[in-house]
Protein backbone atom coordinates (compact mmCIF):
# COMPACT_ATOMS: atom_id res chain seq x y z
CA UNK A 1 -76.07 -6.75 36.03
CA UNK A 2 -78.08 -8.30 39.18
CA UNK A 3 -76.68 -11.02 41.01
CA UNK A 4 -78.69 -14.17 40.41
CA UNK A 5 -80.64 -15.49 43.17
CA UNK A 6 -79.42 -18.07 45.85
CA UNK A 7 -81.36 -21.29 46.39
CA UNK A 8 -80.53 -23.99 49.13
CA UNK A 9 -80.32 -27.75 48.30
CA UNK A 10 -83.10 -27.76 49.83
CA UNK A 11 -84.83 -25.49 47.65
CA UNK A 12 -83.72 -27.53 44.61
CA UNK A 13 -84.51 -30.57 46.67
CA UNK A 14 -88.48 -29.52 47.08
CA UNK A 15 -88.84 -26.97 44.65
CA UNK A 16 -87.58 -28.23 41.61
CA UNK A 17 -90.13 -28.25 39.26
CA UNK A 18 -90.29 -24.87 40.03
CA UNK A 19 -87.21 -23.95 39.88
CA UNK A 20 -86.58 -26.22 36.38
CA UNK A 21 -89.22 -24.03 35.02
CA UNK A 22 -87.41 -21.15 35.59
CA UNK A 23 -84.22 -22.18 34.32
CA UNK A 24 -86.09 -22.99 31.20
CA UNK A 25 -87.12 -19.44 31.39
CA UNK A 26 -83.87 -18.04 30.93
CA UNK A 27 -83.21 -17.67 34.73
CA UNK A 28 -79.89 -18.33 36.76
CA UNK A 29 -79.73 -19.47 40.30
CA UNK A 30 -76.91 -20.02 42.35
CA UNK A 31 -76.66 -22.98 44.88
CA UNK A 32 -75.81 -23.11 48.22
CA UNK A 33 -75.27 -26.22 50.71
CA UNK A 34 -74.67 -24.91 54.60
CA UNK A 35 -74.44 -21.38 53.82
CA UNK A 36 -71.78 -22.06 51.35
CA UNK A 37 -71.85 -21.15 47.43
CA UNK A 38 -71.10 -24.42 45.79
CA UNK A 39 -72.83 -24.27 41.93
CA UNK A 40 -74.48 -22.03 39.36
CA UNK A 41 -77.39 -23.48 37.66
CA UNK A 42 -77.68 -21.66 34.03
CA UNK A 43 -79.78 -22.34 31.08
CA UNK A 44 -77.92 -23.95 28.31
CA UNK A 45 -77.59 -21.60 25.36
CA UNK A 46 -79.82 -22.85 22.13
CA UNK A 47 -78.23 -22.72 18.82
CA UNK A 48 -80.42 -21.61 16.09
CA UNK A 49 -80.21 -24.22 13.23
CA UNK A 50 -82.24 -21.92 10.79
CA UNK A 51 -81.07 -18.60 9.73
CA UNK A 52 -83.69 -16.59 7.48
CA UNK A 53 -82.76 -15.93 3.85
CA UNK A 54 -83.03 -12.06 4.71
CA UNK A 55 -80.40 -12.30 7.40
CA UNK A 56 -77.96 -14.33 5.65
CA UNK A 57 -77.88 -12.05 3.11
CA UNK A 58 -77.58 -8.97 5.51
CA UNK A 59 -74.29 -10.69 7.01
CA UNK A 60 -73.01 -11.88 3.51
CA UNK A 61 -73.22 -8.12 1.68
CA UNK A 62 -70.48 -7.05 5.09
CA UNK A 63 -68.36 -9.98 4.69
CA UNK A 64 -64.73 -9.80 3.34
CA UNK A 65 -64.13 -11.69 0.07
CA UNK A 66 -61.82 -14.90 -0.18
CA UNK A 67 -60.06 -16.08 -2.96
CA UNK A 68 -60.61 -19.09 -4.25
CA UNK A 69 -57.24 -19.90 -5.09
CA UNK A 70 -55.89 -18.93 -1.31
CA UNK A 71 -58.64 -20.96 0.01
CA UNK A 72 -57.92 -24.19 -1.61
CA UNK A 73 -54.35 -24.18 -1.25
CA UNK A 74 -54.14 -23.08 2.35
CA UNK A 75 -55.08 -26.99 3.72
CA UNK A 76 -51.82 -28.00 1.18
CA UNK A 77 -49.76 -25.69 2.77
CA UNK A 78 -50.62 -26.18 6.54
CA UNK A 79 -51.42 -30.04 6.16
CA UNK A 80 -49.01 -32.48 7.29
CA UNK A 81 -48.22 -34.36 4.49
CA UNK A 82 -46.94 -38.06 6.02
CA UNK A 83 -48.23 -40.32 8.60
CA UNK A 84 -47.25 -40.84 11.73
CA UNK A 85 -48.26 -44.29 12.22
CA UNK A 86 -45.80 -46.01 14.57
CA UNK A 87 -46.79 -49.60 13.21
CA UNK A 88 -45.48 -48.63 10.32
CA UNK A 89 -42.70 -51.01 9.07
């Protein structure tokens, strides 16, 4: 795996567009101030919020079976049952 690039403040400071373009991209930087490392600038991660029909059904045909009756009465077993609610009386 490469090393990401470095970029100054100063960089940042006059290139940013730039630079925000290519963190959009899917490219990392690392920033410096005075020769010294001092951040990472990474794109954030984008969570799909669609998964196609096809797929879903790939990942369901591998996926281990539950039991119904296990599933509902794990919260009953693992749930705390009373309150804590110090203003109580």
């Amino acid at each position: 795996m490469a090393a990401q690039p470095e970029i100054t403040q100063r960089d940042l400071r006059s290139r940013s567009k730039e630079i925000m373009d290519a963190v959009q991209g899917g490219q990392s930087f690392t920033v410096t101030r005075d020769g010294h490392r001092i951040g990472e600038m990474t794109p954030l991660r984008r969570r799909r919020r669609f998964v196609p029909r096809s797929e879903f059904a790939a990942i369901s045909r591998t996926a281990s079976g539950v039991s119904l009756e296990a599933f509902r009465s794990d919260p009953d077993t693992t749930a705390k049952q009373e309150t804590d609610d110090p203003y109580a009386h």
